[in-house]
PDB file of N, CA and C in Angstrom:
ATOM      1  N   UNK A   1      88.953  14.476  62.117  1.00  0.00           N
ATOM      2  CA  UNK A   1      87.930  14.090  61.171  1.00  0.00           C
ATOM      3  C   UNK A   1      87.716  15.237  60.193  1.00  0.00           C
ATOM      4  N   UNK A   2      87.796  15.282  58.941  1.00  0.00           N
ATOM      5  CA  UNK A   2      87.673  16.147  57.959  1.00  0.00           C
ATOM      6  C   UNK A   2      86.019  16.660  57.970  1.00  0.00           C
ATOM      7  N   UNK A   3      85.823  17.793  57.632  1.00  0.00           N
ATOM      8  CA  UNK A   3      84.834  18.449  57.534  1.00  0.00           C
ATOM      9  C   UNK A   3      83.754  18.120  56.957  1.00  0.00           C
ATOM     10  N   UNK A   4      82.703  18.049  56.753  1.00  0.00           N
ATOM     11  CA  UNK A   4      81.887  17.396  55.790  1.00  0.00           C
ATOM     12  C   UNK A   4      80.784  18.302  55.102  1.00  0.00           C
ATOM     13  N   UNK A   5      80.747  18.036  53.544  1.00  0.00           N
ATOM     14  CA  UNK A   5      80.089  19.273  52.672  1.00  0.00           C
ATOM     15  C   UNK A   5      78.972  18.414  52.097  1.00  0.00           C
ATOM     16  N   UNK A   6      77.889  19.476  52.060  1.00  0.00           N
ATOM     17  CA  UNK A   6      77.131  18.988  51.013  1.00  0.00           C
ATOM     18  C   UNK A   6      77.050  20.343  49.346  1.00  0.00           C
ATOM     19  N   UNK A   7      76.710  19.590  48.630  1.00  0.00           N
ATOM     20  CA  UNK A   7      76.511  20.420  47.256  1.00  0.00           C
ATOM     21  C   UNK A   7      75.565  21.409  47.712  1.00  0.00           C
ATOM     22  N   UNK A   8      75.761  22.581  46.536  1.00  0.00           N
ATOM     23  CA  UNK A   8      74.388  23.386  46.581  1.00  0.00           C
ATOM     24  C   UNK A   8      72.995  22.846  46.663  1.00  0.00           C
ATOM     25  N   UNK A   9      73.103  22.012  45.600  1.00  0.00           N
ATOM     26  CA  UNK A   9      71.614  21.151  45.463  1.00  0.00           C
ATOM     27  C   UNK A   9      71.548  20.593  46.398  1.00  0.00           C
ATOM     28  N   UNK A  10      72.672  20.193  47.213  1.00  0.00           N
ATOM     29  CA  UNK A  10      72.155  19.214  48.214  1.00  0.00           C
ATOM     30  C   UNK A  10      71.335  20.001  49.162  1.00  0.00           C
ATOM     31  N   UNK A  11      72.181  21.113  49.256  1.00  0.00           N
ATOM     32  CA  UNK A  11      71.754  22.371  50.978  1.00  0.00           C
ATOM     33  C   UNK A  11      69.953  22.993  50.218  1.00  0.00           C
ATOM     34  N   UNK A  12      70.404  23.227  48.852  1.00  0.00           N
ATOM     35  CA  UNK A  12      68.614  23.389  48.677  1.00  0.00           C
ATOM     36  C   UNK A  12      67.885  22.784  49.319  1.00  0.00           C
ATOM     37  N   UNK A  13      68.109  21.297  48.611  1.00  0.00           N
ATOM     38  CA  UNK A  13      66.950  19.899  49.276  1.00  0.00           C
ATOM     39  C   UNK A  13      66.677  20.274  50.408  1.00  0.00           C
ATOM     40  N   UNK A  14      67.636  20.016  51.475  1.00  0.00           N
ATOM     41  CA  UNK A  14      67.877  19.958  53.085  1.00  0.00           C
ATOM     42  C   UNK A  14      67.222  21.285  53.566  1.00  0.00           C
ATOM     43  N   UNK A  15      66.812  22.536  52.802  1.00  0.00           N
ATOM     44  CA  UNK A  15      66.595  23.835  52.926  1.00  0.00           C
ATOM     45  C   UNK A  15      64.842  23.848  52.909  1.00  0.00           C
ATOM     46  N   UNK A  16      64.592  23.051  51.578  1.00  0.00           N
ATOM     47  CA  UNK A  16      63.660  22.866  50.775  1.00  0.00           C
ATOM     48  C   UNK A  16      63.827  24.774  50.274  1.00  0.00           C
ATOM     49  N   UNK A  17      64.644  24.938  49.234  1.00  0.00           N
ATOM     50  CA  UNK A  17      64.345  26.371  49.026  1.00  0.00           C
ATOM     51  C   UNK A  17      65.267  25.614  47.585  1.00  0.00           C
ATOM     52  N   UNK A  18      65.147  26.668  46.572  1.00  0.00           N
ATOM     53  CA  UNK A  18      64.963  26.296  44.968  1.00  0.00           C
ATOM     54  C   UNK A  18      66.949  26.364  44.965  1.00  0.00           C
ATOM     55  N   UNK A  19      67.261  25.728  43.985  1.00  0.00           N
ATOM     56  CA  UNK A  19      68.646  25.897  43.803  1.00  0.00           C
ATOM     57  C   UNK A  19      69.240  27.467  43.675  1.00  0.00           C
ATOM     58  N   UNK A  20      68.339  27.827  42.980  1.00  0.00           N
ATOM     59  CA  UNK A  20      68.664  29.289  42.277  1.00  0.00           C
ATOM     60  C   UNK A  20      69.009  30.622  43.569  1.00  0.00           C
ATOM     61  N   UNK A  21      68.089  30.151  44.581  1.00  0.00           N
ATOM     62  CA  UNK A  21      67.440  30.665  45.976  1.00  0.00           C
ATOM     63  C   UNK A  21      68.515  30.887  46.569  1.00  0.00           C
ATOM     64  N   UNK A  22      68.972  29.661  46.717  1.00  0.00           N
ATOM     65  CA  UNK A  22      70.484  29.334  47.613  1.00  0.00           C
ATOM     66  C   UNK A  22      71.663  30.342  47.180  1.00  0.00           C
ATOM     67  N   UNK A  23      71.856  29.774  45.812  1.00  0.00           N
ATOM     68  CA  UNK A  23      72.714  30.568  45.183  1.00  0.00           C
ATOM     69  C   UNK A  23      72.932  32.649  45.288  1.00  0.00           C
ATOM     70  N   UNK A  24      71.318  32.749  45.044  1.00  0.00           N
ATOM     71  CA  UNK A  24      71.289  33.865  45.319  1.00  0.00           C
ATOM     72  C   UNK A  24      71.121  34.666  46.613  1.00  0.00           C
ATOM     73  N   UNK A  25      70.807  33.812  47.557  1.00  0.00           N
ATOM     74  CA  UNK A  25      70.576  34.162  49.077  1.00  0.00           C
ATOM     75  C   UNK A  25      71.313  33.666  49.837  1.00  0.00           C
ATOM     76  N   UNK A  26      71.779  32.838  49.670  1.00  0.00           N
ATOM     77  CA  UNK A  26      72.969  31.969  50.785  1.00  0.00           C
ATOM     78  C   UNK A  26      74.148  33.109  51.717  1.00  0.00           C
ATOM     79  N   UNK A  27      74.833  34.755  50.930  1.00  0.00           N
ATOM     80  CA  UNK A  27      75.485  35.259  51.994  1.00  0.00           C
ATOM     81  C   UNK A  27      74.670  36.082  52.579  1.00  0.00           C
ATOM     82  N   UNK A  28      73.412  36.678  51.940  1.00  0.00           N
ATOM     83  CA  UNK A  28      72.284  37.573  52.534  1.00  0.00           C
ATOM     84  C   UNK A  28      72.062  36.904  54.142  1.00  0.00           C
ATOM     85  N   UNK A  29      71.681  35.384  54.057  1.00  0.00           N
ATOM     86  CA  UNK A  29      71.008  34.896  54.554  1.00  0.00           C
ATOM     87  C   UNK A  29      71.831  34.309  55.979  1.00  0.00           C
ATOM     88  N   UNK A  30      73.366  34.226  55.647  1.00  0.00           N
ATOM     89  CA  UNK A  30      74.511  34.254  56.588  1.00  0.00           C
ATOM     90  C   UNK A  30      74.778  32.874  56.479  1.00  0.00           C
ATOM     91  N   UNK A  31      74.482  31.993  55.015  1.00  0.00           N
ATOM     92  CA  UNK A  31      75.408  31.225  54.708  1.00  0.00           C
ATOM     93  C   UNK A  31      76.446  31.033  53.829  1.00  0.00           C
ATOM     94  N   UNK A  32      77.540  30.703  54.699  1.00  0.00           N
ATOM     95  CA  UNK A  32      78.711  31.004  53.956  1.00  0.00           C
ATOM     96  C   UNK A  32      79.089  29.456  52.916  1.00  0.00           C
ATOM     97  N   UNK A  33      79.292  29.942  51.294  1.00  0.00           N
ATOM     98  CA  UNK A  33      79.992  28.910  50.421  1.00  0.00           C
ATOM     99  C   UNK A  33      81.313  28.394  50.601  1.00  0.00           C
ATOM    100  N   UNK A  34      81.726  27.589  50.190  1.00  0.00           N
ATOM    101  CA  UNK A  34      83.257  27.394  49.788  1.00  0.00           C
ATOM    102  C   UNK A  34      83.061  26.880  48.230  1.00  0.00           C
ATOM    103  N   UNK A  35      84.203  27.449  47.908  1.00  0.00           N
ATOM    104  CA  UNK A  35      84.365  27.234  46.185  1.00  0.00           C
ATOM    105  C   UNK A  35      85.549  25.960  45.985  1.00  0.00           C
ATOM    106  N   UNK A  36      84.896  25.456  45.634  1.00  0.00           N
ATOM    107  CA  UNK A  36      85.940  24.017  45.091  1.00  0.00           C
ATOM    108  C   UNK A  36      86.385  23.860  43.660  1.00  0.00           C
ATOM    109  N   UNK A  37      88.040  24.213  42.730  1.00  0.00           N
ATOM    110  CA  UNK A  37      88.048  23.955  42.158  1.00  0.00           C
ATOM    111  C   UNK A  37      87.896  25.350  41.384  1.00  0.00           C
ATOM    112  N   UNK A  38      87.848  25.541  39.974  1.00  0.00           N
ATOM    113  CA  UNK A  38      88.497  26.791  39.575  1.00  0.00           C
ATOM    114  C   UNK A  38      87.447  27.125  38.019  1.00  0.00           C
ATOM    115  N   UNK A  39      87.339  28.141  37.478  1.00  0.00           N
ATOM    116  CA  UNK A  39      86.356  27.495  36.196  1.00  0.00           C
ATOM    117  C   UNK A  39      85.569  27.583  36.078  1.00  0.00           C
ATOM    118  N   UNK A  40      84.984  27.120  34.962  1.00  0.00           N
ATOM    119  CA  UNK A  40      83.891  26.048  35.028  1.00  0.00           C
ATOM    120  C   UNK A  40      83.502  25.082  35.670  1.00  0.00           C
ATOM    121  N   UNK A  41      84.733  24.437  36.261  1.00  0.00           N
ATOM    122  CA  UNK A  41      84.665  23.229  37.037  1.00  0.00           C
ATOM    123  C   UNK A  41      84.348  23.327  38.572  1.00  0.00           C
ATOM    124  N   UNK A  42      84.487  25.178  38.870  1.00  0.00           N
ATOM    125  CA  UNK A  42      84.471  25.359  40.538  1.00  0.00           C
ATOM    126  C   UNK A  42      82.815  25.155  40.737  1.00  0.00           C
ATOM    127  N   UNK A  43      82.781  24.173  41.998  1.00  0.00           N
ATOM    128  CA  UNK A  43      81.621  24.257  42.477  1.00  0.00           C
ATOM    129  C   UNK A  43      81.588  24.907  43.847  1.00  0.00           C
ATOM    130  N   UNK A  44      80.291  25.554  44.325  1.00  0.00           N
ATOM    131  CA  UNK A  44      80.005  25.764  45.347  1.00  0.00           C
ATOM    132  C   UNK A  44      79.347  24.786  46.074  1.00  0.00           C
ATOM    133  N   UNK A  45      80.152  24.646  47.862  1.00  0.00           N
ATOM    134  CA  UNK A  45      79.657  23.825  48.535  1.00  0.00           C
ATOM    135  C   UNK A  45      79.322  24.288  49.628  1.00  0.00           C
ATOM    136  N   UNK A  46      78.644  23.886  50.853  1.00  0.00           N
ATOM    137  CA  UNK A  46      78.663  24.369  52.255  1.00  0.00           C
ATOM    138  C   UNK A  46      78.756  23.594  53.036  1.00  0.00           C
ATOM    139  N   UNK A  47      79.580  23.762  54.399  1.00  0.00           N
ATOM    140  CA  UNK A  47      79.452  22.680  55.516  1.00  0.00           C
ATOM    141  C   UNK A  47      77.912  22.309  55.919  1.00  0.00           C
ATOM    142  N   UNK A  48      78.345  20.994  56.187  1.00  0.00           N
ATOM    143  CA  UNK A  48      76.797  20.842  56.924  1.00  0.00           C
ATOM    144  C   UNK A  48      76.647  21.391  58.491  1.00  0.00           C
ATOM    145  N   UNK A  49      77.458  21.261  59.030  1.00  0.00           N
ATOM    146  CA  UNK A  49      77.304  22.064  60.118  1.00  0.00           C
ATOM    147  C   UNK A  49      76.637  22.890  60.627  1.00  0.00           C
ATOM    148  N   UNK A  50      77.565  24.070  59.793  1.00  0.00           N
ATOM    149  CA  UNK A  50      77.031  25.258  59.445  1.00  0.00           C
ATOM    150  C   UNK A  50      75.840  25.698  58.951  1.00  0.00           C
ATOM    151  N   UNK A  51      75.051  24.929  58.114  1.00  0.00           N
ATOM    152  CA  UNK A  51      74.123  25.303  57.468  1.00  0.00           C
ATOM    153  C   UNK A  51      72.770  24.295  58.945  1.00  0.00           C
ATOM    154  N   UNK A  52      73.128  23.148  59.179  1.00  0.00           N
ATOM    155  CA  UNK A  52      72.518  22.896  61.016  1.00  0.00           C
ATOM    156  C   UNK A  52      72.731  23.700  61.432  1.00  0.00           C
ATOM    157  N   UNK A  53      73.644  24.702  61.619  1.00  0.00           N
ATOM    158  CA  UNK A  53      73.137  25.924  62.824  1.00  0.00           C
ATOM    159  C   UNK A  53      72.481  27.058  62.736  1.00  0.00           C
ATOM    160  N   UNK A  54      72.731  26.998  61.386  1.00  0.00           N
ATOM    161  CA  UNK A  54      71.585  27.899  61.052  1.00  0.00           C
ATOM    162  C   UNK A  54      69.779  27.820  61.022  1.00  0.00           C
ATOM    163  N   UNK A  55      69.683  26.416  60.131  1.00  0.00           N
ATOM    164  CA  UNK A  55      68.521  26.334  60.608  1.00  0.00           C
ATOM    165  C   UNK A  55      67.756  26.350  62.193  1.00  0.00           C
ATOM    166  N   UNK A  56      69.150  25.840  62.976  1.00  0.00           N
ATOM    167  CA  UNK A  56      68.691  26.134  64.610  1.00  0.00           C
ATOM    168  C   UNK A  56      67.970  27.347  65.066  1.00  0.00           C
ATOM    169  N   UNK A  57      68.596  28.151  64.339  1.00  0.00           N
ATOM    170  CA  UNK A  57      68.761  29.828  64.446  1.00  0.00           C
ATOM    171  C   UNK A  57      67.299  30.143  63.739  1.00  0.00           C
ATOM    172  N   UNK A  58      67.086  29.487  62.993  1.00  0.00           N
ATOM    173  CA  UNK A  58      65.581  30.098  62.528  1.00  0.00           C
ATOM    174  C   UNK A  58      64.316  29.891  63.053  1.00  0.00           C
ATOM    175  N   UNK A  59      64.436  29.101  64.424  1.00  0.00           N
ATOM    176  CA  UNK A  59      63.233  28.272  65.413  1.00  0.00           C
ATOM    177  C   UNK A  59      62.364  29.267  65.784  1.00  0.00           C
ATOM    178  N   UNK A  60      61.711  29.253  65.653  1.00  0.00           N
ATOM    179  CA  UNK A  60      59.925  30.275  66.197  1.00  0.00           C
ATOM    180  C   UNK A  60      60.117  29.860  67.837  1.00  0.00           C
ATOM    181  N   UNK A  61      60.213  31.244  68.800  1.00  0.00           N
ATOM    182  CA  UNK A  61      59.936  30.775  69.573  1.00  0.00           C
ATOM    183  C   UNK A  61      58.392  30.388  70.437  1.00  0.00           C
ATOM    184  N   UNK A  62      58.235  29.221  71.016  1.00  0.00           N
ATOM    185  CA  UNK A  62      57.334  29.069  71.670  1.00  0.00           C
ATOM    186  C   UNK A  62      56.467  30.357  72.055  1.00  0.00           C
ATOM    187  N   UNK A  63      55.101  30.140  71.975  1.00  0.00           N
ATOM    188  CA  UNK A  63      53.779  31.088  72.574  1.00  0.00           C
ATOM    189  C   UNK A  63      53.403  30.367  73.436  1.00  0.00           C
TER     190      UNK A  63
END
């Protein structure tokens, strides 16, 4: 089964954090892009996966 990506904008939404945010925080933050495409035309995307395990990773633990 092939991998499955969402857009930047998409991982914002799903983030709720600003497009710009992503862009600028996404390897700080230990998410990794893939670049699709070359240009002008290259977009940045991220697995969804990946970006689910991360948010896993950010859980408060229980008091």
């Amino acid at each position: 089964m092939p991998e499955q990506f969402m857009s930047a904008k998409q991982t914002a939404e799903y983030l709720n954090m600003s497009l710009a945010r992503v862009y600028r925080e996404a390897p700080r933050l230990g998410l990794s892009a893939y670049k699709f495409g070359s240009g002008r035309n290259a977009k940045l995307q991220f697995k969804v996966s990946e970006v689910q395990a991360w948010v896993k990773q950010q859980k408060m633990p229980a008091r």
